[in-house]
Protein backbone atom coordinates (compact mmCIF):
# COMPACT_ATOMS: atom_id res chain seq x y z
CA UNK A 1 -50.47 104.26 -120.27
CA UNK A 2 -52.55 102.88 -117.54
CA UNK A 3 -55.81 101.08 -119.48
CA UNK A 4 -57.93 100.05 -116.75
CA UNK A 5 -58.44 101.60 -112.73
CA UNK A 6 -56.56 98.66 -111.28
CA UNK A 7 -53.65 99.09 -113.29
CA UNK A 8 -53.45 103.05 -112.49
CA UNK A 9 -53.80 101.87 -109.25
CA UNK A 10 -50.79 100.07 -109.00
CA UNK A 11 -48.86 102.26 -111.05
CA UNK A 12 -49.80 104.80 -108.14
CA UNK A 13 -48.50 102.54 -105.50
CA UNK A 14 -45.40 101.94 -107.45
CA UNK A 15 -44.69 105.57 -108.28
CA UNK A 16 -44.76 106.20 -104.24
CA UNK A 17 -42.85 103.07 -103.51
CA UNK A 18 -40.16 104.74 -106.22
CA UNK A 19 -40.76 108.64 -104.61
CA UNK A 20 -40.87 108.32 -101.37
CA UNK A 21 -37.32 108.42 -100.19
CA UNK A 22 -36.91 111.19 -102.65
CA UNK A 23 -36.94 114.09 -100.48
CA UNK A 24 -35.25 113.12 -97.86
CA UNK A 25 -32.46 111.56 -99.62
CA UNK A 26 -31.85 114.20 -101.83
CA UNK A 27 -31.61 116.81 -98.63
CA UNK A 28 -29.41 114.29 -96.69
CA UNK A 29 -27.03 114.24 -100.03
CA UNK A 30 -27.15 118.24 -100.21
CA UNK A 31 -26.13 118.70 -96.40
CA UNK A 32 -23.68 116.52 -96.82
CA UNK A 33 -22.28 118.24 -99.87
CA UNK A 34 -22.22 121.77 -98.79
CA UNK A 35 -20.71 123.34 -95.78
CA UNK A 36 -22.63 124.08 -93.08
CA UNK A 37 -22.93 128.47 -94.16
CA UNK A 38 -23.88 127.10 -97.77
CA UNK A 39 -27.17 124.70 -96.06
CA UNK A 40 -30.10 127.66 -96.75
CA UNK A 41 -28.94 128.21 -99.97
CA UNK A 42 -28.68 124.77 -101.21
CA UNK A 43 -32.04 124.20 -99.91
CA UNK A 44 -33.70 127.01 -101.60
CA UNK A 45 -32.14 125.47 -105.08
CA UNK A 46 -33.48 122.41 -103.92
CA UNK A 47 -36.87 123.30 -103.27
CA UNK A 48 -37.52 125.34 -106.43
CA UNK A 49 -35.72 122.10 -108.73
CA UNK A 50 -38.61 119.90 -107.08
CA UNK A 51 -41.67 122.44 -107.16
CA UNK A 52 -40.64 124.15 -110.53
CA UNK A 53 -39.17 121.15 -112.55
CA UNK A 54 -40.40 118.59 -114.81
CA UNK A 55 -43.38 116.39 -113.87
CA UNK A 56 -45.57 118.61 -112.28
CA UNK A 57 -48.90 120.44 -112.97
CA UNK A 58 -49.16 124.00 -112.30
CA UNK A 59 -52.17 123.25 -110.39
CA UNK A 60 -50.42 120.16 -108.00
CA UNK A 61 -49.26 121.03 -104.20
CA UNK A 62 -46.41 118.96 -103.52
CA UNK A 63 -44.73 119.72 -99.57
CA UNK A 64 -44.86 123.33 -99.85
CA UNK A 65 -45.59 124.85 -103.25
CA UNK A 66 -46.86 124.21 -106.49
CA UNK A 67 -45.57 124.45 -110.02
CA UNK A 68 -46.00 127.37 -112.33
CA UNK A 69 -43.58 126.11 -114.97
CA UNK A 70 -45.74 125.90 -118.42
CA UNK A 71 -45.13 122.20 -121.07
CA UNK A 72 -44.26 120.34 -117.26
CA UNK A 73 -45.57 117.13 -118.33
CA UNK A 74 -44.81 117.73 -121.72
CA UNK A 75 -40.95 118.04 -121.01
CA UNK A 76 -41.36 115.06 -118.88
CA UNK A 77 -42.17 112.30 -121.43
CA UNK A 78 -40.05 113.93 -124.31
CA UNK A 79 -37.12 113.37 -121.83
CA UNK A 80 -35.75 110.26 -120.08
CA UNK A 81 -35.77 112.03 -116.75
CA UNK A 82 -35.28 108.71 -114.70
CA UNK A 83 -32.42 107.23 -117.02
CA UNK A 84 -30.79 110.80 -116.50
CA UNK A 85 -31.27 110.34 -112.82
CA UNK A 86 -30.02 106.85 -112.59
CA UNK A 87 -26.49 107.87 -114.68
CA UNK A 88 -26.02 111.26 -112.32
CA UNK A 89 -26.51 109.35 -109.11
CA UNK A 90 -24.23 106.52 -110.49
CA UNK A 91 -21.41 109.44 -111.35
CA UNK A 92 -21.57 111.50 -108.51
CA UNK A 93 -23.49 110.14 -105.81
CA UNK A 94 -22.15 107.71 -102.77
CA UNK A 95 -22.30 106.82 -98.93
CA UNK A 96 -19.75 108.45 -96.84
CA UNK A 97 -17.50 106.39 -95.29
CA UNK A 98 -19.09 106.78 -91.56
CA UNK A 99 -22.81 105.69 -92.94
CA UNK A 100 -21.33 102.73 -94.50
CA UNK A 101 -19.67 101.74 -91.47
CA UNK A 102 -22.27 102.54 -89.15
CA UNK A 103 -25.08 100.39 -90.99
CA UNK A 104 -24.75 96.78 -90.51
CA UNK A 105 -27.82 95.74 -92.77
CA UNK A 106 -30.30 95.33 -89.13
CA UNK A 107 -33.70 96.50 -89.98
CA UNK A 108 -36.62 97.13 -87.62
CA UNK A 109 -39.05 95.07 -89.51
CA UNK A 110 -41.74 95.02 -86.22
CA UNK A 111 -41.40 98.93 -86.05
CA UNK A 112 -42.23 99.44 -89.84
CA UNK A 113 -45.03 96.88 -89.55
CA UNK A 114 -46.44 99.47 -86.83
CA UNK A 115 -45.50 102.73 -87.87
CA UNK A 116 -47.35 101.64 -91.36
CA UNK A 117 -50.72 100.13 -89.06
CA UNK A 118 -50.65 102.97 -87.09
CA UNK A 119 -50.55 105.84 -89.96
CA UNK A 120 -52.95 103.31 -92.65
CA UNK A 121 -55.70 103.45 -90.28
CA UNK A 122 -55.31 106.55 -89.00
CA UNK A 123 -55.38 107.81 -92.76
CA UNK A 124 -58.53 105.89 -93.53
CA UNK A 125 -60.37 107.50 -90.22
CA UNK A 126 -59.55 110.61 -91.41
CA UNK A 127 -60.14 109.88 -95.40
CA UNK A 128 -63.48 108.25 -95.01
CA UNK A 129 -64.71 108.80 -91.21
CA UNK A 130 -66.72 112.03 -92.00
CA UNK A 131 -68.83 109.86 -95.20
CA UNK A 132 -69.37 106.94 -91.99
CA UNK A 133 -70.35 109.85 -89.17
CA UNK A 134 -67.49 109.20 -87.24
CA UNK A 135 -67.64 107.28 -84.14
CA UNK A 136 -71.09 106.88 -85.20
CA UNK A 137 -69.89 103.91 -87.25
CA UNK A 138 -68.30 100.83 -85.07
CA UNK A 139 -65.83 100.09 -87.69
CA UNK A 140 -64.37 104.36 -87.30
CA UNK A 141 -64.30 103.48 -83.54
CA UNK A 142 -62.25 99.91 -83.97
CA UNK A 143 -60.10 101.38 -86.42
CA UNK A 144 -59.13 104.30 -84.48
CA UNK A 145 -58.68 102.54 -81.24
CA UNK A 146 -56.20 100.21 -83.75
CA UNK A 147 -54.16 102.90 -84.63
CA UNK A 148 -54.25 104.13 -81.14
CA UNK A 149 -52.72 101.15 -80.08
CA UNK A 150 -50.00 100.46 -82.74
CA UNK A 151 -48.87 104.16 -82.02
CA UNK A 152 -48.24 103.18 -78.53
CA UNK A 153 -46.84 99.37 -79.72
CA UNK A 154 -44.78 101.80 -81.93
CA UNK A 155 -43.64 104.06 -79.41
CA UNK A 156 -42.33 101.45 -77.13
CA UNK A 157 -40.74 99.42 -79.55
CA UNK A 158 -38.69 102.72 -81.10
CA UNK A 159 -37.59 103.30 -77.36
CA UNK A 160 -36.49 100.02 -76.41
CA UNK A 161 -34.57 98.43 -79.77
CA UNK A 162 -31.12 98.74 -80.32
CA UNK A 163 -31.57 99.91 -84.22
CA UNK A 164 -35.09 101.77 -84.51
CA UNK A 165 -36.60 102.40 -87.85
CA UNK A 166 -36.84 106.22 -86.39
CA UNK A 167 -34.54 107.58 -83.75
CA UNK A 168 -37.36 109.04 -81.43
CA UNK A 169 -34.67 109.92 -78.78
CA UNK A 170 -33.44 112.73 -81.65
CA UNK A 171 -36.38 114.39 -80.39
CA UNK A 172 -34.45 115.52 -77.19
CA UNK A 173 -32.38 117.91 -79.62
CA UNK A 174 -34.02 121.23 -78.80
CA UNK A 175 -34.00 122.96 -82.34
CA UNK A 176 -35.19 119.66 -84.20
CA UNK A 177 -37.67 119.27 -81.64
CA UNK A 178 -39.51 122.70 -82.37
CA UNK A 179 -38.41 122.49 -85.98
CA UNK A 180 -40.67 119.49 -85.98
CA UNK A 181 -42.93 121.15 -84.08
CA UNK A 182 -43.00 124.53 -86.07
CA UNK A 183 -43.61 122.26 -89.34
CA UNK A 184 -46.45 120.47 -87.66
CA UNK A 185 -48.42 123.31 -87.10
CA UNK A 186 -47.66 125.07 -90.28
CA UNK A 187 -49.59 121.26 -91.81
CA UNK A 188 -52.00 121.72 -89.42
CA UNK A 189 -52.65 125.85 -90.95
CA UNK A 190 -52.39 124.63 -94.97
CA UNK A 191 -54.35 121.23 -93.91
CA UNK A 192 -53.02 119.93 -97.18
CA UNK A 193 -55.76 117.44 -98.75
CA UNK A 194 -56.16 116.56 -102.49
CA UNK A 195 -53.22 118.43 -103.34
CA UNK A 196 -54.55 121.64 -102.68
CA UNK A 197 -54.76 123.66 -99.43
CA UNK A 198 -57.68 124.09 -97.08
CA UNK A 199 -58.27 127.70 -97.55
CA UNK A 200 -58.96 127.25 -100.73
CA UNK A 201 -61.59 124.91 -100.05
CA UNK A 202 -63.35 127.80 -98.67
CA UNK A 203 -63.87 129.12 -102.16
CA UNK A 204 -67.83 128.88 -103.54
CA UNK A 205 -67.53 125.89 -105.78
CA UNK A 206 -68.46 128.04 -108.79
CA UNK A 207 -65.83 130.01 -108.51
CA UNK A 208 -63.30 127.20 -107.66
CA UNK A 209 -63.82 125.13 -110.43
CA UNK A 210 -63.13 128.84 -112.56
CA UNK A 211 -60.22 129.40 -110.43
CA UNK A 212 -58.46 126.33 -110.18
CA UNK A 213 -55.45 127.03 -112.49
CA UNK A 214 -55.00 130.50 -111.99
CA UNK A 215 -55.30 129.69 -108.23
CA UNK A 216 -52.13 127.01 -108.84
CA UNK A 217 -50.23 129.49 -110.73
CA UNK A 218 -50.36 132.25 -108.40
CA UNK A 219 -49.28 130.13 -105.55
CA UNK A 220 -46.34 128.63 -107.49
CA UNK A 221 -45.25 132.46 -108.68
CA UNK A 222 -45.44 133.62 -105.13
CA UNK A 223 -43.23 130.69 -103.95
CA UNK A 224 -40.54 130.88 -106.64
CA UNK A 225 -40.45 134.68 -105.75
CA UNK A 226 -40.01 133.76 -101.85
CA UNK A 227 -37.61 130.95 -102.29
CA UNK A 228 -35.00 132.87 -104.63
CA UNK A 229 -35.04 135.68 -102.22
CA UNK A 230 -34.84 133.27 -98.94
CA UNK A 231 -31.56 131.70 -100.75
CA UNK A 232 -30.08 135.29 -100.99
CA UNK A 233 -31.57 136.46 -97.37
CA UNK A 234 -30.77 133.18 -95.66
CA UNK A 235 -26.65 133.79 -95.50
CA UNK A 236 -27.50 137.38 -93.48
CA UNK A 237 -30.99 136.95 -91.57
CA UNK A 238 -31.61 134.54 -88.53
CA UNK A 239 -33.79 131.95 -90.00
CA UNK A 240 -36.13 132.46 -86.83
CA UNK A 241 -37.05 135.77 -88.23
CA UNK A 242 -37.77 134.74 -91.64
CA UNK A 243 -40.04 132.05 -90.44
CA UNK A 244 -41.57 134.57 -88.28
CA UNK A 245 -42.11 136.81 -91.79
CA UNK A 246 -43.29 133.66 -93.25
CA UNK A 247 -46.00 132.67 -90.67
CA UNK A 248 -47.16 136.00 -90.78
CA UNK A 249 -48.00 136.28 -94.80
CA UNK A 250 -49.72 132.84 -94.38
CA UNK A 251 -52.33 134.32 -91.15
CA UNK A 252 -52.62 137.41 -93.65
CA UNK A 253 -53.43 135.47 -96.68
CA UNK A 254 -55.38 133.13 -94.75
CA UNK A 255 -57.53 135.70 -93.31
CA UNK A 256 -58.00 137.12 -96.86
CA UNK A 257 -59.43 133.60 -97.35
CA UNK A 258 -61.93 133.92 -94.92
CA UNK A 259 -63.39 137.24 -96.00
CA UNK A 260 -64.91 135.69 -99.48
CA UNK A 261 -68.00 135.50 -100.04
CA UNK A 262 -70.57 134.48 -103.42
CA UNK A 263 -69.70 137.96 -104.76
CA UNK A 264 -66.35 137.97 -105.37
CA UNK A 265 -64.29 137.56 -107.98
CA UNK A 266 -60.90 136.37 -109.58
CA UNK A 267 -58.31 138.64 -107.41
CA UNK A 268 -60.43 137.99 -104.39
CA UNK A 269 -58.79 134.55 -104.14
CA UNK A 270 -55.94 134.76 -106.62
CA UNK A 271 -54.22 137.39 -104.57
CA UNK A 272 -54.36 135.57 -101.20
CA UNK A 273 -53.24 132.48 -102.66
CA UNK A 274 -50.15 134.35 -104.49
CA UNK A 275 -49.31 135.25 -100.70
CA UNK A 276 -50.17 132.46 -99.65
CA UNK A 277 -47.36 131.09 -101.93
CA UNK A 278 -44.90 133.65 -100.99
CA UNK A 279 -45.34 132.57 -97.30
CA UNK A 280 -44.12 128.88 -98.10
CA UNK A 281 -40.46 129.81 -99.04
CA UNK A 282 -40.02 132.02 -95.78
CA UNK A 283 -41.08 128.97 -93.74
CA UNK A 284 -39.68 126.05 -95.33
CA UNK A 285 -36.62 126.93 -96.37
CA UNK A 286 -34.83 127.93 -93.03
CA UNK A 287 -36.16 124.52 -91.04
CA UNK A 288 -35.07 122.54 -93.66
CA UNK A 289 -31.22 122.50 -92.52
């Protein structure tokens, strides 16, 4: 509905404003729900609901996989999705008694106001540093030493309040530690940007700009396929293994990646991408719980 840039604009900062404690909430609500044996499973339902529901393209990357679910925005403004939302959370959805008592409404305003400097500027580095040649440009080197600083502001102030905005200290739990860690690196191997993943940034513009849906849809049928099974395999494999299996399809499709060249054609990069998909479920879904 948006009628001018400003206005989409906004909407845009809105519709984050509105999504962004999504995710989390709605995994924090499913682990509290289901016993600890039933955690893989529920997350596996969760993860396909988000990347295979209505509202998204078959060609966005959202956190781990994309949509191959045909009429997705048509479905979504047929149907009052959000009023639906707002009744089933109002039914069936409230604090435990523990979180109520344990929050007594103190918020750590200062440590927001950093973590948001220190990730803002680091985001605009990154977003526009390469058009400015990096350090080459003084205002790259004063925003960067800016975010350097609030990180460490940050840091310190996390460690030393009585109610942090994020418990660093949790970080001294092994598994959650190289969890974090494990989910870090897979970022750093996808290097999500734009929605889509690096790799398949590789791909000769000519043939990208062919392949862009197909490229989606193969991704988002390889990671439905891989998160149904993980819900099934989750109950009787060590999640360390299927990670393992997962990290290993995403170096094999990756390296499919890097073989293309200007004469290849559709399954050259469909292919790879539809393991590239498959990967995703094997990873995400066991460091979830």
């Amino acid at each position: 509905m948006a009628l001018t840039m400003p206005m989409l604009i906004v909407a845009r900062v809105l519709q984050g404003i509105g999504g962004g404690g999504m995710q989390p909430l709605a995994q924090s609500i499913l682990l509290e729900s289901f016993p600890p044996r039933q955690h893989g499973t529920a997350m596996a339902r969760l993860w396909r609901r988000r990347h295979c529901g209505p509202g998204h393209r078959p060609d966005h990357l959202a956190d781990g996989s994309p949509t191959a679910t045909p009429g997705a925005g048509f479905s979504t403004s047929i149907f009052p999705w959000a009023c639906l939302a707002l009744f089933m959370v109002n039914l069936y959805v409230e604090d435990p008694p523990y979180l109520r008592q344990a929050f007594q409404g103190a918020i750590d305003y200062l440590g927001f106001g950093l973590l948001a400097l220190w990730l803002g500027s680091l985001q605009l580095v990154l977003d526009k540093g390469q058009e400015a040649d990096w350090f080459a440009a003084p205002w790259v080197c004063w925003t960067a030493a800016i975010s350097t600083a609030a990180l460490v502001a940050f840091i310190i102030r996390e460690l030393t309040d009585h109610e942090p905005i994020v418990q660093l200290r949790i970080l001294l739990d092994r598994n959650f530690a190289v969890g974090t860690l494990i989910t870090c690196t897979y970022g750093l191997c996808s290097l999500w940007r734009h929605g889509h993943a690096a790799p398949v940034f590789a791909n000769p513009a000519g043939i990208f700009g062919v392949a862009k849906r197909p490229l989606g849809e193969s991704t988002g049928i390889g990671s439905m396929a891989s998160m149904i099974a993980v819900g099934l395999l989750v109950r009787y494999i060590d999640g360390r293994w299927l990670m393992c299996f997962g990290f290993g399809l995403l170096a094999a499709s990756t390296w499919m990646l890097g073989q293309v060249n200007l004469q290849i054609g559709m399954s050259s990069v469909v292919l790879p991408n539809l393991v590239n998909g498959f990967a995703m479920g094997f990873i995400w879904v066991p460091l979830t719980p």
